[in-house]
Protein backbone atom coordinates (compact mmCIF):
# COMPACT_ATOMS: atom_id res chain seq x y z
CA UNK A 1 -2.13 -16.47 -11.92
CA UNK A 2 -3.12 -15.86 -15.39
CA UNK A 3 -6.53 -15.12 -16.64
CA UNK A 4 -8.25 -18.09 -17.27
CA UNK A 5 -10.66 -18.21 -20.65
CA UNK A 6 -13.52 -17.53 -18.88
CA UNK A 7 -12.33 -13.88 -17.44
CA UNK A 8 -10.33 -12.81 -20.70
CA UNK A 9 -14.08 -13.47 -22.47
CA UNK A 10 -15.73 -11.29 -19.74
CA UNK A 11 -12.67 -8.65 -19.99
CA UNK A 12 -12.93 -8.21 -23.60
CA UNK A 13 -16.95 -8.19 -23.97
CA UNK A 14 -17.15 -5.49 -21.42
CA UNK A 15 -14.15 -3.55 -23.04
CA UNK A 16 -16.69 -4.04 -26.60
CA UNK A 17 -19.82 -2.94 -24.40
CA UNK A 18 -18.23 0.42 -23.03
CA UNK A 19 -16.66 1.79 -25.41
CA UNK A 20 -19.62 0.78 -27.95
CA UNK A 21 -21.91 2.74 -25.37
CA UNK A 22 -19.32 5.39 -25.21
CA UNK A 23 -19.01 6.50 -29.25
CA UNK A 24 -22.65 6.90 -29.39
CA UNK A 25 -22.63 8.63 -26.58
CA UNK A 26 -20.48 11.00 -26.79
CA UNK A 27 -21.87 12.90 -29.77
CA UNK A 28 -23.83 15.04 -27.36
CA UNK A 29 -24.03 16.74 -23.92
CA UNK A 30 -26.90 18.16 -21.91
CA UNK A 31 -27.11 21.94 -20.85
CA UNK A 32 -27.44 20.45 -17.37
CA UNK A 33 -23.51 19.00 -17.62
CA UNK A 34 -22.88 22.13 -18.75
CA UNK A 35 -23.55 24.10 -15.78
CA UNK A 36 -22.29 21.32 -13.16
CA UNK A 37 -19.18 22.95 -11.33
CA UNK A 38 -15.47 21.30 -12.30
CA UNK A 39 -15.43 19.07 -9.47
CA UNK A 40 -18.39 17.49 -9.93
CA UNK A 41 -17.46 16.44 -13.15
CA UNK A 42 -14.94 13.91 -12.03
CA UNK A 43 -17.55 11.16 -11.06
CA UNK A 44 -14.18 9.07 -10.11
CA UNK A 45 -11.06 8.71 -10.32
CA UNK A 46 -10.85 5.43 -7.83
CA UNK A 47 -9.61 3.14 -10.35
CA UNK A 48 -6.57 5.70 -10.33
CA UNK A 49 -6.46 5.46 -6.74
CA UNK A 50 -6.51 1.80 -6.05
CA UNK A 51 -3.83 1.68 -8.61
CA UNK A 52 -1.60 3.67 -7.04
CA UNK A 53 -2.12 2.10 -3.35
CA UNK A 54 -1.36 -1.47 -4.72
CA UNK A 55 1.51 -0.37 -7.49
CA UNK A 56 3.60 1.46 -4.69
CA UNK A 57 3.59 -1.42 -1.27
CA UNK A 58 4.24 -3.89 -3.96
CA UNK A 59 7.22 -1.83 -5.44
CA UNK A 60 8.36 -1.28 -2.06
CA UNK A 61 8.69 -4.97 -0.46
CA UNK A 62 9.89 -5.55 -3.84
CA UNK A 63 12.54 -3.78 -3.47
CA UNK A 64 13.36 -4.71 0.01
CA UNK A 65 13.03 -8.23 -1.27
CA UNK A 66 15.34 -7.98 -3.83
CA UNK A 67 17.77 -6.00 -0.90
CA UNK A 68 17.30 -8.36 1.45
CA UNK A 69 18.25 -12.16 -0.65
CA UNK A 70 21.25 -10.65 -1.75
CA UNK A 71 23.10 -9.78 1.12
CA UNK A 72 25.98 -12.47 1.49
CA UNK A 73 24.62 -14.57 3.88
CA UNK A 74 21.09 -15.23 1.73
CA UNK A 75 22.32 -15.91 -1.74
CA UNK A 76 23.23 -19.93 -1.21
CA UNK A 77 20.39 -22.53 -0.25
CA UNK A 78 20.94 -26.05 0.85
CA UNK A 79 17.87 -26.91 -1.85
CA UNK A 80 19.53 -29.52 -4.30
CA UNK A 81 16.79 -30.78 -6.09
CA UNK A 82 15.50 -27.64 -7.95
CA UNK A 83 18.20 -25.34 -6.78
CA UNK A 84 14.99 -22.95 -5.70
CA UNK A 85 15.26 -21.45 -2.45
CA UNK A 86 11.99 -20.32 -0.24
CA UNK A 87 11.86 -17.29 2.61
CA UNK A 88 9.87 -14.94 4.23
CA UNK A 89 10.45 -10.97 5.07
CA UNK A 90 8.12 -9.12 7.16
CA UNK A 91 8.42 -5.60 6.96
CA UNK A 92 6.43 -3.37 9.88
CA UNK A 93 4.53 -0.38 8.79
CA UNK A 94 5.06 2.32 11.18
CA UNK A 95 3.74 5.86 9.07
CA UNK A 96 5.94 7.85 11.16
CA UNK A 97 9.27 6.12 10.68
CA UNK A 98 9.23 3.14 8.45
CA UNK A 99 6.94 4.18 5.59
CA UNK A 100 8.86 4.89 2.55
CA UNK A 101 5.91 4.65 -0.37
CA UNK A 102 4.32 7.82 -1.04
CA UNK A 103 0.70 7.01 -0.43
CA UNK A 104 -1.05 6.35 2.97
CA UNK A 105 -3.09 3.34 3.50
CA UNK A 106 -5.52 2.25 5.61
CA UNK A 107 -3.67 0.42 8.83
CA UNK A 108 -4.53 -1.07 12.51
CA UNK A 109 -1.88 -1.04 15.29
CA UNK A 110 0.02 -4.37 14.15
CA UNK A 111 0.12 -3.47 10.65
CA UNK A 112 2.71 -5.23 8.82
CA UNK A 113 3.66 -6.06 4.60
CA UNK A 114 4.77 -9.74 4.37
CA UNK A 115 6.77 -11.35 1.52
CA UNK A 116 7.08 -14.54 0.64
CA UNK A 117 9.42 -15.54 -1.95
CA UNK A 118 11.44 -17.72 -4.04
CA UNK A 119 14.34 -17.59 -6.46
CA UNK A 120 17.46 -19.09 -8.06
CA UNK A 121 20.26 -20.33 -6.17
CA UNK A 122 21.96 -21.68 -9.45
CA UNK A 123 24.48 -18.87 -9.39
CA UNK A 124 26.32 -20.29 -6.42
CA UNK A 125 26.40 -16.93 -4.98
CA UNK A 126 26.50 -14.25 -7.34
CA UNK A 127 23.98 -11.40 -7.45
CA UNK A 128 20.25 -12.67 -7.40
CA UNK A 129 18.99 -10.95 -10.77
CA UNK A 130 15.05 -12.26 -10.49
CA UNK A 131 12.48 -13.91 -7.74
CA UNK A 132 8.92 -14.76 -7.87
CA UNK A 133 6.83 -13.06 -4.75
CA UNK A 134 3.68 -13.17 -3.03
CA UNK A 135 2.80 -10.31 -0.55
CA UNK A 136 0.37 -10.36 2.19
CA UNK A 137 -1.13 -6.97 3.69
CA UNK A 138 -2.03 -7.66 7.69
CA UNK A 139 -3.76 -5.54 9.15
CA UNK A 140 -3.69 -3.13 6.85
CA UNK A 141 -5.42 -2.60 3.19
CA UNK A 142 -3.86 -1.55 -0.19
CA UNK A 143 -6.18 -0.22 -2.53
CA UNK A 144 -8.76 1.63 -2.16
CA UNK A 145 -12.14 1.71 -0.11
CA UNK A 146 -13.97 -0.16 -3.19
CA UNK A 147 -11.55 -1.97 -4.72
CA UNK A 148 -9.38 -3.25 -1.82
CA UNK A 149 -6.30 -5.08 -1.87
CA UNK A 150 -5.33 -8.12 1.23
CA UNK A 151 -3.26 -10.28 -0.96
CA UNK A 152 -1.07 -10.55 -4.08
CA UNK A 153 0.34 -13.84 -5.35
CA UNK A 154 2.83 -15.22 -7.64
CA UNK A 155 4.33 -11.67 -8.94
CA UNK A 156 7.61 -12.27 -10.85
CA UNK A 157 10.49 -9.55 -9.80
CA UNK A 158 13.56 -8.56 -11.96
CA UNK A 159 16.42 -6.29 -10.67
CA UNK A 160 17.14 -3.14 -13.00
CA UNK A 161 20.43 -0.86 -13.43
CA UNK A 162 17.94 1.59 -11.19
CA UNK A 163 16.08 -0.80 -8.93
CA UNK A 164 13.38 -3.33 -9.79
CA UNK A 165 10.84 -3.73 -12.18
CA UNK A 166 7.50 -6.59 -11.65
CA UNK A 167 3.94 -6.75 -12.98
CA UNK A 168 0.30 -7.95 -12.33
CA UNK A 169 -2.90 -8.05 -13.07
CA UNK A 170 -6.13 -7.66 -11.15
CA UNK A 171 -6.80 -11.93 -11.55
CA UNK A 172 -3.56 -11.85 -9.24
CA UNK A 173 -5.43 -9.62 -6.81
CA UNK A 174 -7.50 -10.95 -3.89
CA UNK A 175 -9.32 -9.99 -0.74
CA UNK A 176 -7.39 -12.89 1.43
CA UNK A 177 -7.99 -10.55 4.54
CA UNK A 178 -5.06 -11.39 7.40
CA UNK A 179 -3.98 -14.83 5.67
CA UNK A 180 -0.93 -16.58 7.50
CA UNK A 181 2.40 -15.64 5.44
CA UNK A 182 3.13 -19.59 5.89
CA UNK A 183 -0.09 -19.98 3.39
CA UNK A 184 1.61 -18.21 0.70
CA UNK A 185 5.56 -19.47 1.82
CA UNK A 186 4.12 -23.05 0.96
CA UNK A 187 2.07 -21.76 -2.42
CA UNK A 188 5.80 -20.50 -3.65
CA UNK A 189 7.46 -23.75 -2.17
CA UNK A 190 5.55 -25.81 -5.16
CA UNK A 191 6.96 -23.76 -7.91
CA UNK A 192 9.24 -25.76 -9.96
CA UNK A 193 12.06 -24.70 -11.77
CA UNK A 194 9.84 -24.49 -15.22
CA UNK A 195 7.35 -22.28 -13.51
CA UNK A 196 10.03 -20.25 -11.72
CA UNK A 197 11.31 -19.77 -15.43
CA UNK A 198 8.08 -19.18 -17.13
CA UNK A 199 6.95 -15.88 -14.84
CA UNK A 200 10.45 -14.45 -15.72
CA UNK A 201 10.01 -15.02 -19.23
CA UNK A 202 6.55 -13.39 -19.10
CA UNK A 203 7.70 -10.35 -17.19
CA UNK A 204 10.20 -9.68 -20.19
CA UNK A 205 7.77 -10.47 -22.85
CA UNK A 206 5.22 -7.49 -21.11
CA UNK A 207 7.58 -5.20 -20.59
CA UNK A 208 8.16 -5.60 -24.59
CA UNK A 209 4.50 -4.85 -25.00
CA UNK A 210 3.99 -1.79 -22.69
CA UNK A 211 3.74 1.49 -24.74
CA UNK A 212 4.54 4.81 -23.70
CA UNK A 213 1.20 5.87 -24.98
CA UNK A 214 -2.08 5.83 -22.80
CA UNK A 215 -4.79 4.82 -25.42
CA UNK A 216 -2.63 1.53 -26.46
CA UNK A 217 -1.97 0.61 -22.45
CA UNK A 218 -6.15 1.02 -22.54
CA UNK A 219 -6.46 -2.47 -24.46
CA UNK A 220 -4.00 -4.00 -21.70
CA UNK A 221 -4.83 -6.81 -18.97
CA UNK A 222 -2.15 -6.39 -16.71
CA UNK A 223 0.29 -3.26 -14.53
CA UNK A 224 3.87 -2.81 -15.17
CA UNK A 225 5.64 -1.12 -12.03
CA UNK A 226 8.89 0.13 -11.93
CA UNK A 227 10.75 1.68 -8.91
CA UNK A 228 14.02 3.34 -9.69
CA UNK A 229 16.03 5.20 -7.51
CA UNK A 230 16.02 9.32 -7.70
CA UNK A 231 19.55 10.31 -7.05
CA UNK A 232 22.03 10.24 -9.24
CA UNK A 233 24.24 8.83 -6.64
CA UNK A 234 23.02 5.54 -5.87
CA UNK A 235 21.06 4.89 -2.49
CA UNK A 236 20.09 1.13 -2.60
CA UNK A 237 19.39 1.19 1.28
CA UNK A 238 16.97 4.24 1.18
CA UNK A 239 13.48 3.88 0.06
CA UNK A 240 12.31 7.45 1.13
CA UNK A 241 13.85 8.39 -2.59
CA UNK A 242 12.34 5.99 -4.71
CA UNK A 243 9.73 6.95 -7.67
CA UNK A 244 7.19 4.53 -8.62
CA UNK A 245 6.13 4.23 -12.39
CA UNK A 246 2.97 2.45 -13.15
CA UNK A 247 1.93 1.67 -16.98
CA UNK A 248 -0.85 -0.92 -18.30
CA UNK A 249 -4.76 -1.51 -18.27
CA UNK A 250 -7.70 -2.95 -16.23
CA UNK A 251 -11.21 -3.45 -15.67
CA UNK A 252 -12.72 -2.83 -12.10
CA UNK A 253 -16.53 -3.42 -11.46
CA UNK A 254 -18.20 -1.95 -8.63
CA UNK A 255 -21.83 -3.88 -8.33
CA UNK A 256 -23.77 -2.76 -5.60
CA UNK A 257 -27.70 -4.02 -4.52
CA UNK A 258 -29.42 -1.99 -7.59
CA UNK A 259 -26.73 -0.19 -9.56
CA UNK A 260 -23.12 -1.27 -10.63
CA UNK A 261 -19.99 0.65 -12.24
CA UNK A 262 -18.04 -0.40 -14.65
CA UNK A 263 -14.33 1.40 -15.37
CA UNK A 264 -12.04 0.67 -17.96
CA UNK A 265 -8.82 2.31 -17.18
CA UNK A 266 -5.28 2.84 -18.76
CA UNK A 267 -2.21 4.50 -17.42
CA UNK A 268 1.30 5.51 -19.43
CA UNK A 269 4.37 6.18 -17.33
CA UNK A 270 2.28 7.58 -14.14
CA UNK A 271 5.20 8.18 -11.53
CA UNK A 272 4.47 8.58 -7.57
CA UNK A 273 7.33 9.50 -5.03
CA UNK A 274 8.00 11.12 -1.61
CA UNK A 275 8.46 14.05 -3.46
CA UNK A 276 4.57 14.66 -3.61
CA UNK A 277 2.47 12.29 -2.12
CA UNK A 278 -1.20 14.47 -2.88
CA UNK A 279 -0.96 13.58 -6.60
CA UNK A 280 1.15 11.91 -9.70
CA UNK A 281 3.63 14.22 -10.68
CA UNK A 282 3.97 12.58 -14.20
CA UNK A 283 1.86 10.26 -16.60
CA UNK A 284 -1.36 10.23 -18.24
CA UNK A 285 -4.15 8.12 -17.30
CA UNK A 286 -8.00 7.59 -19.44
CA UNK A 287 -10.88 6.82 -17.74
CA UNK A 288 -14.00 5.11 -19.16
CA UNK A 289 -16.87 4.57 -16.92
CA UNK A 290 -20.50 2.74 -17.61
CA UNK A 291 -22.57 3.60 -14.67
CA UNK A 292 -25.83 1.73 -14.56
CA UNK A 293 -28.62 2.20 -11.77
CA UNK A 294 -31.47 0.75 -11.80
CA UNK A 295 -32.95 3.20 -9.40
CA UNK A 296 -33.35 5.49 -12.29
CA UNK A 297 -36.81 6.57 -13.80
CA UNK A 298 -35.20 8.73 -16.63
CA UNK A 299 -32.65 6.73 -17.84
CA UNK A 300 -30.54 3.16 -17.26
CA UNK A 301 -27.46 4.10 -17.38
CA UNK A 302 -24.59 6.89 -17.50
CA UNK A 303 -21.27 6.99 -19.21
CA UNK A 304 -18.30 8.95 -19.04
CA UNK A 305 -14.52 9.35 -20.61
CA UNK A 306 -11.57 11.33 -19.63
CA UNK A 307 -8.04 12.08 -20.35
CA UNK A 308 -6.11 13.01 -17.27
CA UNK A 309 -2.03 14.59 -17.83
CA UNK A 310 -0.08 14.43 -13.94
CA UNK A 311 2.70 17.72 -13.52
CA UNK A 312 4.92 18.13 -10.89
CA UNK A 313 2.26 20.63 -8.97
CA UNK A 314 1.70 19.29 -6.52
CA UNK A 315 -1.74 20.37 -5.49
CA UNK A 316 -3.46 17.19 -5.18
CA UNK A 317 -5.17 17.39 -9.23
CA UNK A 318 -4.70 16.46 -12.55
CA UNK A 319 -5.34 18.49 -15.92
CA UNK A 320 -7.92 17.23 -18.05
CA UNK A 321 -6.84 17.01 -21.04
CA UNK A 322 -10.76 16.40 -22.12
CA UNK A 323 -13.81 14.75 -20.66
CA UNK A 324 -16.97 13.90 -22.15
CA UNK A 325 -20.28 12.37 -21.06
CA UNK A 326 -20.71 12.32 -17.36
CA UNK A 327 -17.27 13.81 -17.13
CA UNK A 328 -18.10 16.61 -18.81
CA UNK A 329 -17.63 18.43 -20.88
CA UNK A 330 -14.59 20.14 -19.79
CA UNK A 331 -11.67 20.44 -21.56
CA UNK A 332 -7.67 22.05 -20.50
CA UNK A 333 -8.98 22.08 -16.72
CA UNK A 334 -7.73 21.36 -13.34
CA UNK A 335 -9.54 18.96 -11.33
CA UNK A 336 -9.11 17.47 -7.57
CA UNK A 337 -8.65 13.86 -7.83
CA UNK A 338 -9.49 12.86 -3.85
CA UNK A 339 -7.01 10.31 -3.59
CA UNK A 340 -7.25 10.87 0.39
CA UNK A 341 -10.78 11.37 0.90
């Protein structure tokens, strides 16, 4: 689940590459960027996008999860050995009636979220504070159209005062298109106790490490989401409320025949509900992008930074807060971020 030695050395040498390419970059702009129109100077914001359609299914059979193992009847297990117990939830997807995230995804007649799960039964039926998922998308995709999401495994889950909080990162992401959920069921059903134990631990130890500011969240590996209930009364049962926080950091790559992309992303506190479901209506996200095509005769390679602050207008754009390089420069401007195109 964790990123092996191997991808941590390829995160961090790209992280040094773009932002290397970036400072000298960024001492100068062309007249041409000047004269681009706003919208065209927002190469991307996909990154943001495929962020936001993983964060928000996850949070949401999450929190059925969680809903679901503790009703009375689910708490106790028969499991004696390592006192973990193993099910399955399959939650249709109907966008009319039974869709309670706040972002629409792409989805074929049968389509379907599917949890697999496992947690503690050493309570002897008390509340079920924590569980260890893995979610399957069929026939349907999370993401986005270039960085798609099928599969999610081994995502620890802890119950808050508000709802539920769970992480991961994009080694825990795969393109597993319309696996069987028994795949997964029997992936959980060789956790031990120790391992059950250890992705707890590390879900306390991130959320620790998070920061409430965007540049820090930049040098992250890994997503924080949190889904807490709007109302002040309490409405475990209702979804259609919820708000969906996403903090952390990530690399996507993009390689196509003879150019690639490269983002480096971070997010702080960037909140999706029902409420508006065209943009963020809180947060701050900063984009760094390496764009290299070797179709070009003038130069190798483009690069581009911005800031982006999310309001409560819900409009379907963000304010820059500044953007440089291929993303500008433009600075205290609105832009459309295309979530839906």
């Amino acid at each position: 689940m964790k990123l092996n030695n191997k991808n941590k050395s390829t995160h961090i040498l790209l992280r040094f590459a773009l932002i290397s390419a970036l400072v000298t970059l960024f001492t100068a702009c062309s007249d041409d960027d000047n004269d681009l129109a706003i919208e065209d100077k927002i190469p991307s914001v996909e990154p943001i996008e495929a962020a936001m359609k993983t964060m928000t299914p996850l949070g949401y059979a999450a929190s059925m999860f969680m809903e679901a193992i503790n009703e009375p009847a689910n708490t106790l297990c028969e499991d004696t050995v390592t006192n973990l117990c193993v099910t399955t939830l399959e939650i249709p997807f109907d966008p009319q009636t039974l869709q309670s995230f706040p972002v629409p995804l792409e989805t074929g007649g049968t389509a379907k979220l599917a949890v697999a799960g496992v947690w503690s039964s050493s309570l002897q039926g008390g509340s079920v504070e924590a569980a260890v998922i893995s979610l399957l998308f069929l026939d349907m995709k999370g993401g986005s159209f270039g960085f798609p999401t099928y599969k999610i495994s081994t995502i620890p889950v802890s119950k808050t005062s508000a709802g539920v909080t769970t992480y991961y990162s994009t080694s825990d992401i795969n393109v597993d298109k319309d696996a069987p959920i028994d795949v997964i069921k029997a992936e959980l059903s060789n956790l031990s106790n120790d391992d059950f134990n250890l992705e707890i631990d590390r879900l306390k130890e991130l959320l620790l490490d998070i920061s409430d500011v965007v540049e820090l969240n930049y040098e992250k590996d890994y997503w924080i989401v949190n889904v807490e209930d709007s109302d002040q009364n309490p409405t475990p049962n209702n979804y259609f409320d919820d708000l969906y926080s996403l903090s952390g950091g990530g690399v996507y790559i993009d390689v196509g025949i003879s150019s690639g992309l490269v983002y480096q992303i971070g997010l702080a506190n960037v909140v999706m509900g029902n409420n508006c479901t065209l943009n963020p209506s809180a947060g701050s996200a900063l984009i760094n992008e390496l764009d290299v095509n070797g179709e070009s005769s003038t130069s190798l390679f483009s690069l581009g930074s911005v800031m982006l602050d999310f309001d409560s207008t819900c409009d379907g754009q963000a304010q820059v807060r500044y953007g440089l390089g291929s993303y500008g420069p433009i600075r205290d401007q609105r832009v459309p971020l295309r979530f839906n195109e």
